[in-house]
PDB file of N, CA and C in Angstrom:
ATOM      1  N   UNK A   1     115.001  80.662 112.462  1.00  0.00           N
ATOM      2  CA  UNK A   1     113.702  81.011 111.919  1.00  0.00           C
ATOM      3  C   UNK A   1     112.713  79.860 112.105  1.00  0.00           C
ATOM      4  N   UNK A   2     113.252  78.816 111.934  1.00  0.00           N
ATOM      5  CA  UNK A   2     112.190  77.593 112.110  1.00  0.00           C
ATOM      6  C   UNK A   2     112.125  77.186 113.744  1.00  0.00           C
ATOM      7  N   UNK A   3     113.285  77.852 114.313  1.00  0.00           N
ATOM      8  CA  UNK A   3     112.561  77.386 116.155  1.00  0.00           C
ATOM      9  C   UNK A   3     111.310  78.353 116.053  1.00  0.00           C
ATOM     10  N   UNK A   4     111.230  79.191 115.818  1.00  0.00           N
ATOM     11  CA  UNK A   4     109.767  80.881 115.979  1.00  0.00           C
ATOM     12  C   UNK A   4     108.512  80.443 115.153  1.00  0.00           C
ATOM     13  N   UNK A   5     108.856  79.226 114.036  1.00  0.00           N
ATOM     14  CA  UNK A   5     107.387  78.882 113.890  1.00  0.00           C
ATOM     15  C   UNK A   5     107.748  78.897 112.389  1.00  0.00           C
ATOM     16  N   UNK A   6     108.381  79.939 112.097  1.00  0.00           N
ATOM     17  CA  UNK A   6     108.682  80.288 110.138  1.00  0.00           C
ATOM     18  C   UNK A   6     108.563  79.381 108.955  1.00  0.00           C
ATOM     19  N   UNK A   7     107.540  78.916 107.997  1.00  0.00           N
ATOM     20  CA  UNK A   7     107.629  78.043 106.940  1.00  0.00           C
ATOM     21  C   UNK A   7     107.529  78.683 105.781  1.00  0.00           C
ATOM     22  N   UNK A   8     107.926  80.013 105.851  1.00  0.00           N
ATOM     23  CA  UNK A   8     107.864  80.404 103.785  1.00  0.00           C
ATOM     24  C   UNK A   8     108.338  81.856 104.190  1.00  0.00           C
ATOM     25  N   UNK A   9     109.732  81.852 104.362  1.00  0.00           N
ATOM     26  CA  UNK A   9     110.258  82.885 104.522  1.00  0.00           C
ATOM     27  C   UNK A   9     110.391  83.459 103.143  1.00  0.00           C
ATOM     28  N   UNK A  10     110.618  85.044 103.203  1.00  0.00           N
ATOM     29  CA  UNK A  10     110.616  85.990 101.612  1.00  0.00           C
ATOM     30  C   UNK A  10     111.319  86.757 101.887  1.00  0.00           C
ATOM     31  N   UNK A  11     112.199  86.821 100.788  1.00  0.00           N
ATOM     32  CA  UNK A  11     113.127  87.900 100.563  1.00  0.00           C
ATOM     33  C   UNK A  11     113.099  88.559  99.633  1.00  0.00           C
ATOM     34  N   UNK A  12     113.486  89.364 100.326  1.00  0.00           N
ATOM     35  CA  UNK A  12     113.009  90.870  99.380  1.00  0.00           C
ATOM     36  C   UNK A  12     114.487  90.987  98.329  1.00  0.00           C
ATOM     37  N   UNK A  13     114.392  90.759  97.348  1.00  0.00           N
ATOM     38  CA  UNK A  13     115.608  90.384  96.278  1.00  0.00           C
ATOM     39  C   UNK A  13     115.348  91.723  95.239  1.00  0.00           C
ATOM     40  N   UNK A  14     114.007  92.442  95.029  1.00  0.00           N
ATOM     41  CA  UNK A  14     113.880  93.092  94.467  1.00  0.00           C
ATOM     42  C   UNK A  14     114.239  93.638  92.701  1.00  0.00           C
ATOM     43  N   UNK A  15     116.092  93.336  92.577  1.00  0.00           N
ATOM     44  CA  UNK A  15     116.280  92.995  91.487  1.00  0.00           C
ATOM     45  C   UNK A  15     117.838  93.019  91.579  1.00  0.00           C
ATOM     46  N   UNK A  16     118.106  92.158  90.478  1.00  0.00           N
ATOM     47  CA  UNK A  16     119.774  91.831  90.289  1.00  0.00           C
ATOM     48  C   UNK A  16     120.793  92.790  89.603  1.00  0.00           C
ATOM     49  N   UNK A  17     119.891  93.575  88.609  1.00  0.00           N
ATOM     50  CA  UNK A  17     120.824  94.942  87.821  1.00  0.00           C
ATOM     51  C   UNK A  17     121.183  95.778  88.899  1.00  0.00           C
ATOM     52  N   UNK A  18     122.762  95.839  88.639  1.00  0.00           N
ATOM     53  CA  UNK A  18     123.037  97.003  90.113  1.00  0.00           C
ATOM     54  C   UNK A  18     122.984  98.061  89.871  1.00  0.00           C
ATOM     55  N   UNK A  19     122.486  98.466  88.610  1.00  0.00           N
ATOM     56  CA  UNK A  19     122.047 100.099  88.477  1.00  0.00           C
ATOM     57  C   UNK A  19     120.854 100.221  89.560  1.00  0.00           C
ATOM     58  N   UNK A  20     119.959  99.274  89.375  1.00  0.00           N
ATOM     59  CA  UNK A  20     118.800  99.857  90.055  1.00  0.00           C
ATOM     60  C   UNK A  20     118.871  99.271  91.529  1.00  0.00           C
ATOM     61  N   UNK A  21     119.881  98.206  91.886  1.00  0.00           N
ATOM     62  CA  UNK A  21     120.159  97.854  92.782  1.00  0.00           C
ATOM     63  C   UNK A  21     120.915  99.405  93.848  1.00  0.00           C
ATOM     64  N   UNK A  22     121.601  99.721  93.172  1.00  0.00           N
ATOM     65  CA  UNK A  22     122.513 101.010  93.641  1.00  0.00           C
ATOM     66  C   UNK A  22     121.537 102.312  93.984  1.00  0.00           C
ATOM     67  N   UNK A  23     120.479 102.636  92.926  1.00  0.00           N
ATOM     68  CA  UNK A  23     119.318 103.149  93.181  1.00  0.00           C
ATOM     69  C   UNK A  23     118.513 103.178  94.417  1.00  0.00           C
ATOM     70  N   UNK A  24     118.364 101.962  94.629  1.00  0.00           N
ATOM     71  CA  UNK A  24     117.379 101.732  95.655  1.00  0.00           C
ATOM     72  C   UNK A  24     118.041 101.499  97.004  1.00  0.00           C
ATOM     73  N   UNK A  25     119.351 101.380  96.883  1.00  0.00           N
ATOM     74  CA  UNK A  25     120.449 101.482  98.257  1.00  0.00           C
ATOM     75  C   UNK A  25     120.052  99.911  98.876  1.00  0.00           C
ATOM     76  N   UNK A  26     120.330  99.210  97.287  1.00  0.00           N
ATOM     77  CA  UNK A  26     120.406  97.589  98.304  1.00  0.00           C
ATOM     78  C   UNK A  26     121.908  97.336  98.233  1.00  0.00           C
ATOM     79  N   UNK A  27     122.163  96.733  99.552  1.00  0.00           N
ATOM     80  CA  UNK A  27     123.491  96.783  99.759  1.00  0.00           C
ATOM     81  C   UNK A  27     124.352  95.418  99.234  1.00  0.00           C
ATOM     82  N   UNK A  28     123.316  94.032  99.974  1.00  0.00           N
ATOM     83  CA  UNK A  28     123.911  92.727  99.460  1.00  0.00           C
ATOM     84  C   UNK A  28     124.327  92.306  98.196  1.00  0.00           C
ATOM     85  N   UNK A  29     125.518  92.193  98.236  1.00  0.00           N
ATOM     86  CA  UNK A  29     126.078  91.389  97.040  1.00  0.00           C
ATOM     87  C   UNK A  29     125.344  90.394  96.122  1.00  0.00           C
ATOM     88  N   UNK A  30     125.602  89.747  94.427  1.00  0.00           N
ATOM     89  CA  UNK A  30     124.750  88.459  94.552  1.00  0.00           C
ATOM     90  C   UNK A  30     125.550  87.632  95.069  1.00  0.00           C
ATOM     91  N   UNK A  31     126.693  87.546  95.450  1.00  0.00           N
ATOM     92  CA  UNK A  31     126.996  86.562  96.037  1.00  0.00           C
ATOM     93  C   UNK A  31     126.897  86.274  97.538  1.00  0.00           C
ATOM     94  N   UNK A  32     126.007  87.453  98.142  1.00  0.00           N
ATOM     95  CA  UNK A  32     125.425  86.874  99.738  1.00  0.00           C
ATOM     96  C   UNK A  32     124.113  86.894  99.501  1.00  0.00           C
ATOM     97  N   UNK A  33     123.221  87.127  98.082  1.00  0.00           N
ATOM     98  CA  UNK A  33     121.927  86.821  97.565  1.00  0.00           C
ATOM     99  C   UNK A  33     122.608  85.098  97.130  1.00  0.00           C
ATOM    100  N   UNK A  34     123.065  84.852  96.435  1.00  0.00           N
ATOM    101  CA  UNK A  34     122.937  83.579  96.513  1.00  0.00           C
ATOM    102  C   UNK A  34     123.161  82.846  97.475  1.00  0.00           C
ATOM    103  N   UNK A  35     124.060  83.125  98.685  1.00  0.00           N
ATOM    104  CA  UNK A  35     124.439  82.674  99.691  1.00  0.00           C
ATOM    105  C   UNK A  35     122.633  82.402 100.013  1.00  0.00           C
ATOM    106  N   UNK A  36     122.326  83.266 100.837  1.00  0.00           N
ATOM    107  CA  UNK A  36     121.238  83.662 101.796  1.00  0.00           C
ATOM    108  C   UNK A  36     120.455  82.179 100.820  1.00  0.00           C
ATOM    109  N   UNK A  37     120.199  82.469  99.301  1.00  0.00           N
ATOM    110  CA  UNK A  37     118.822  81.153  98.655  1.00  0.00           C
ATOM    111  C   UNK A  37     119.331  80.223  99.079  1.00  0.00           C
ATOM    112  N   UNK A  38     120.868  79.948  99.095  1.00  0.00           N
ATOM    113  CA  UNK A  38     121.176  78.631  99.404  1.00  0.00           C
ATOM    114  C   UNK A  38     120.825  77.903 100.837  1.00  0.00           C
ATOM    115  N   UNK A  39     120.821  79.027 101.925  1.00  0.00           N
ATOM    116  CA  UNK A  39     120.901  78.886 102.893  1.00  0.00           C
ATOM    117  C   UNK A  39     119.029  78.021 103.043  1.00  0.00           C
ATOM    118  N   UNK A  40     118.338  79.417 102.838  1.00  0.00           N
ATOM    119  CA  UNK A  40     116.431  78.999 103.365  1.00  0.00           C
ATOM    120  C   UNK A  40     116.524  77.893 102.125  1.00  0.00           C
ATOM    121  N   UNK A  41     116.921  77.713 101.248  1.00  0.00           N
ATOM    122  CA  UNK A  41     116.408  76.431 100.085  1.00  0.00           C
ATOM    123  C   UNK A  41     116.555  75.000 100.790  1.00  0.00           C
ATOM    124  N   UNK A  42     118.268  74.858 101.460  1.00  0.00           N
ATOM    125  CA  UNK A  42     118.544  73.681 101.937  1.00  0.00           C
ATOM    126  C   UNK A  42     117.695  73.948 103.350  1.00  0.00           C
ATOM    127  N   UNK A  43     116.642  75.143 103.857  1.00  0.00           N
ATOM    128  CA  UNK A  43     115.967  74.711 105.584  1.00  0.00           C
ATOM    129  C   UNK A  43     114.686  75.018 105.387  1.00  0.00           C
ATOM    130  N   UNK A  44     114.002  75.326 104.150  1.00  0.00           N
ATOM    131  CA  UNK A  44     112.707  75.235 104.157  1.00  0.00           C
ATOM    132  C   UNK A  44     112.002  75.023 102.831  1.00  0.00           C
ATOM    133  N   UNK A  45     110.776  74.434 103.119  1.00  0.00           N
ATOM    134  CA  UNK A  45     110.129  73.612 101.700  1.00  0.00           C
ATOM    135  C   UNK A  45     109.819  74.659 100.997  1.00  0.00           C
ATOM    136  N   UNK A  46     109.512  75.648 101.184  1.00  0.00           N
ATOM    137  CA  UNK A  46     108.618  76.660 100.484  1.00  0.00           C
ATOM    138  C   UNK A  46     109.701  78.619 100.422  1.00  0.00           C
ATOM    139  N   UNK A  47     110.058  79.462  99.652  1.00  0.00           N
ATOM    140  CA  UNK A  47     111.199  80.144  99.984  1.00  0.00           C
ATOM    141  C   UNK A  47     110.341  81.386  98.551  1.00  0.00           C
ATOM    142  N   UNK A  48     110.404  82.734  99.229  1.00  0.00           N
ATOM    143  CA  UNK A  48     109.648  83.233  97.824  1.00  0.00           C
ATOM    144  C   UNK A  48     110.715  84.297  98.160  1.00  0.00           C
ATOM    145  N   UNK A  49     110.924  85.045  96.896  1.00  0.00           N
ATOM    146  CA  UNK A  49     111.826  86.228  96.462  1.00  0.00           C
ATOM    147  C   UNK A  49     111.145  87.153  95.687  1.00  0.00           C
ATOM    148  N   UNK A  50     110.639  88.039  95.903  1.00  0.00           N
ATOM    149  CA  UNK A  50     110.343  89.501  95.359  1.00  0.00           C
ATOM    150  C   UNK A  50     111.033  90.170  94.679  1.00  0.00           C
ATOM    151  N   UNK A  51     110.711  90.613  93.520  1.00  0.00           N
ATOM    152  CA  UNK A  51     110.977  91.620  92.257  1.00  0.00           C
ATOM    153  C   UNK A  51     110.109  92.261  92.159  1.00  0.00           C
ATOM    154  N   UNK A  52     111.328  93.191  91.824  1.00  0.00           N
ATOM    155  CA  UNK A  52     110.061  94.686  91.429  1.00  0.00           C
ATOM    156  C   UNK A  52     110.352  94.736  89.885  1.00  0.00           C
ATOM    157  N   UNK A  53     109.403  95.232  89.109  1.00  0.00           N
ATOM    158  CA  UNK A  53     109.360  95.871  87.504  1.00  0.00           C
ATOM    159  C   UNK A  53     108.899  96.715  87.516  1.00  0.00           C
ATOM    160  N   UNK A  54     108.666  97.469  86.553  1.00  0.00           N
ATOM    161  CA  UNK A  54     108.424  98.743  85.728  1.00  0.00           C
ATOM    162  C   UNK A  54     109.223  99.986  86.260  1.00  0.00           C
ATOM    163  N   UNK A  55     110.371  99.719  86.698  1.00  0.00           N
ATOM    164  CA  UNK A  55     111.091 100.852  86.469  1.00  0.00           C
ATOM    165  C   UNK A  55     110.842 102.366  85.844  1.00  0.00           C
ATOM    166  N   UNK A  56     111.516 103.255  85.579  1.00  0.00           N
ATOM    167  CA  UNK A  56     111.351 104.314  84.836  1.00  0.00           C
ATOM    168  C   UNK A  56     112.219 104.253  83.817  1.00  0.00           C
ATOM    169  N   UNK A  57     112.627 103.592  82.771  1.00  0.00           N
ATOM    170  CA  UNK A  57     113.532 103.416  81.746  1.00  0.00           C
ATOM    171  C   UNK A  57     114.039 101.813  81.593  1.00  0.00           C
ATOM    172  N   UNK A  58     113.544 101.125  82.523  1.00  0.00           N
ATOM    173  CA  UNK A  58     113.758  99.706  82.612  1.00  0.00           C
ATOM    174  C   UNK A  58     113.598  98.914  81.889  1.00  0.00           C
ATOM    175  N   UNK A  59     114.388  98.327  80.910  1.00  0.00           N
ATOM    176  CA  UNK A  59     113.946  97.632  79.354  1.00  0.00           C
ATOM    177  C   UNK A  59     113.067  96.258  79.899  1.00  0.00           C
ATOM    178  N   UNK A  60     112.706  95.850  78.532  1.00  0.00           N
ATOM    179  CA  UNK A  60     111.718  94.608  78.766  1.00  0.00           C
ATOM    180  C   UNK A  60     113.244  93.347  78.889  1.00  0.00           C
ATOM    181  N   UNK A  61     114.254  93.297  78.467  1.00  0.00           N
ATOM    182  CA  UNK A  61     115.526  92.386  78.385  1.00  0.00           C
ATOM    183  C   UNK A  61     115.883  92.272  80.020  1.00  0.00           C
ATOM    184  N   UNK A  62     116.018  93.890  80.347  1.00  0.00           N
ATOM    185  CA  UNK A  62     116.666  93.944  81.934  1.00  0.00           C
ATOM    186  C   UNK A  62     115.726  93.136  82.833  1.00  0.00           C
ATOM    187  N   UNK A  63     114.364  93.439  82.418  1.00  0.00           N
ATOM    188  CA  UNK A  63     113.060  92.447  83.705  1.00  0.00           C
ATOM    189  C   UNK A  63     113.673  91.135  82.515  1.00  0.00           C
ATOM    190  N   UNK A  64     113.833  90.468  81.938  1.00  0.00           N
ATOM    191  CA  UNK A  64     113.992  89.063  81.360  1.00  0.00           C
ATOM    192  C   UNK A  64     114.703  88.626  82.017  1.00  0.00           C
ATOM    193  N   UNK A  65     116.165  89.236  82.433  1.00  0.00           N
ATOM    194  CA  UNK A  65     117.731  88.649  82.625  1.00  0.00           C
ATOM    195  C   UNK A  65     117.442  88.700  84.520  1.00  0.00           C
ATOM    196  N   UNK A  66     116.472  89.432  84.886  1.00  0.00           N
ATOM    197  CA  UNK A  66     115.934  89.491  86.662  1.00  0.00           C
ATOM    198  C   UNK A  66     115.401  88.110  86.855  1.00  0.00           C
ATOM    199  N   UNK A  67     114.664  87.710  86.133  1.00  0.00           N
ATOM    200  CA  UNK A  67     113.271  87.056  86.295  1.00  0.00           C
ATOM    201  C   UNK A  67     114.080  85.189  85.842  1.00  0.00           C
ATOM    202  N   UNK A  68     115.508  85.562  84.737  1.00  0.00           N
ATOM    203  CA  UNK A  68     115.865  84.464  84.559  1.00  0.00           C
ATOM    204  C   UNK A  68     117.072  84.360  85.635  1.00  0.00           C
ATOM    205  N   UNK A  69     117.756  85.483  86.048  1.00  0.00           N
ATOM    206  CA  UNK A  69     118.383  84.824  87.832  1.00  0.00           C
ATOM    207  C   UNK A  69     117.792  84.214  88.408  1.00  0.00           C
ATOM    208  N   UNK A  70     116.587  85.230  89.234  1.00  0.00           N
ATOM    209  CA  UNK A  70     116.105  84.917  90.218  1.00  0.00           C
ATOM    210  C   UNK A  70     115.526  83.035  89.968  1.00  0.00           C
ATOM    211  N   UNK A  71     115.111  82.824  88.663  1.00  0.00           N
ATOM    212  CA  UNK A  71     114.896  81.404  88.167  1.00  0.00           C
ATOM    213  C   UNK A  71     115.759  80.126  88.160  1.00  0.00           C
ATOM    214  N   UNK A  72     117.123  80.961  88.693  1.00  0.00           N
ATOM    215  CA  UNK A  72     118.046  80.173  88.750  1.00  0.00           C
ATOM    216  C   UNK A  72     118.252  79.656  89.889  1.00  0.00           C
ATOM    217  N   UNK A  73     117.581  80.345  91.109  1.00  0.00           N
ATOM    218  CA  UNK A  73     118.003  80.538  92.448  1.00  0.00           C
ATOM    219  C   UNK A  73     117.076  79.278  92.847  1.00  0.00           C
ATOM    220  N   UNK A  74     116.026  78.295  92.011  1.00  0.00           N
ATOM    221  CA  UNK A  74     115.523  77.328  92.244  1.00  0.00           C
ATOM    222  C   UNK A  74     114.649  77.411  93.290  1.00  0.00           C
ATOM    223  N   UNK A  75     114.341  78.736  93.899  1.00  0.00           N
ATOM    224  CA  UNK A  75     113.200  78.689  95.073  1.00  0.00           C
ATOM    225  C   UNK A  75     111.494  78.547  94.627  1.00  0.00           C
ATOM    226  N   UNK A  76     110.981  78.203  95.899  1.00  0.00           N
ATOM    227  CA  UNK A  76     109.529  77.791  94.891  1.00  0.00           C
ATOM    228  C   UNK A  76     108.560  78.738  94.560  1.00  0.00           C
ATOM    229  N   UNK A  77     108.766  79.519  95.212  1.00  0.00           N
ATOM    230  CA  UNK A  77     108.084  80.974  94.711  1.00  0.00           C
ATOM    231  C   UNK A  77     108.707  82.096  94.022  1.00  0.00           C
ATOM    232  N   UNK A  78     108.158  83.044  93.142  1.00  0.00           N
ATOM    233  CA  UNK A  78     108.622  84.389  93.009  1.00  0.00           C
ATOM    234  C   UNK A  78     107.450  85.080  92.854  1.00  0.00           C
ATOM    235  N   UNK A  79     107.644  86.099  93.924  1.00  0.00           N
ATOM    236  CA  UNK A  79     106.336  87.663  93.593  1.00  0.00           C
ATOM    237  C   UNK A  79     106.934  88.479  93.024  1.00  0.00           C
ATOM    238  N   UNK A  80     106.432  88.843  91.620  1.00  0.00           N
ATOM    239  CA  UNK A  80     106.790  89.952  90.865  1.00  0.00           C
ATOM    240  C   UNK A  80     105.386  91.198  91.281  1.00  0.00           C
ATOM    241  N   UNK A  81     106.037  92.520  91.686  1.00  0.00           N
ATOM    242  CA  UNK A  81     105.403  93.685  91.402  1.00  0.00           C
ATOM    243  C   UNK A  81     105.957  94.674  90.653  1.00  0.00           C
ATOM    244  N   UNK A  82     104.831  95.553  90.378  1.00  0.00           N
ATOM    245  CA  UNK A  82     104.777  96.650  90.054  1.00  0.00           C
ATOM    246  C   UNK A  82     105.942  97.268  90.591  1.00  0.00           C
ATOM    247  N   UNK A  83     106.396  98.275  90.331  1.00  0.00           N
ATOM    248  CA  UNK A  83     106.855  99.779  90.868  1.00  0.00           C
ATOM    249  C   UNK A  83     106.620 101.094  90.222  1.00  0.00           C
ATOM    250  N   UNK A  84     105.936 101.874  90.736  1.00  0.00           N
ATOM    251  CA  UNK A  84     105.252 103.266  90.249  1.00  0.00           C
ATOM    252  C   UNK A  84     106.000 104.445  90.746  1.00  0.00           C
ATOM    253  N   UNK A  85     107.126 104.759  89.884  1.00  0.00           N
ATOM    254  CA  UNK A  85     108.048 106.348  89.953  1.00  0.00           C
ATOM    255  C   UNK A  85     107.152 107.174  89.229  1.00  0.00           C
ATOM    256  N   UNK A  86     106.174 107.829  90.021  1.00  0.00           N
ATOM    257  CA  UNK A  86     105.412 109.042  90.155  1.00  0.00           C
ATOM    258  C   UNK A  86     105.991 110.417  90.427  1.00  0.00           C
ATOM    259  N   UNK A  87     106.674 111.102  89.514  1.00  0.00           N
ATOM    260  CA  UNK A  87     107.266 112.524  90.376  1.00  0.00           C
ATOM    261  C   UNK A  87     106.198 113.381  90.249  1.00  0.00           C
ATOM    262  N   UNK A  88     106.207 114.721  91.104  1.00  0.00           N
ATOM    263  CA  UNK A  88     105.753 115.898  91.219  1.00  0.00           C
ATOM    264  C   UNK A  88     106.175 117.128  90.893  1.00  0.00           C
TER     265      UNK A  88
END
């Protein structure tokens, strides 16, 4: 990634509960999510991870216990969004 130019690679981490992990058909383990932070942390200065919130039943504890992983993962960014389950 850093021969192509890359300085603030993002991963899309989305969230650590594997209910909603299973939901959304993410496949990686946390233990190749932690792999992978370990990996861009020790090869680049800058490393952001994406979460999603507002679920459809998603407690305010479940976004706490996301937001305090992903906090663990020591990268220098995190983008938290929205998510809007709109049915018809």
């Amino acid at each position: 990634m850093k021969e192509i130019g890359v300085t603030h690679p993002r991963f899309g981490l989305q969230t650590f509960n594997q209910e909603w992990r299973n939901n959304f058909n993410l496949t990686a383990s946390i233990e190749q999510i932690k792999s992978a932070s370990k990996i861009l942390n020790d090869n680049f200065d800058y490393v952001s991870f994406d979460i999603l919130y507002g679920m459809n039943g998603q407690s305010i504890e479940e976004m706490e216990i996301d937001l305090e992983q992903v906090i663990s993962l020591n990268t220098s960014n995190i983008d938290i969004y929205p998510i809007d389950n709109v049915m018809t």
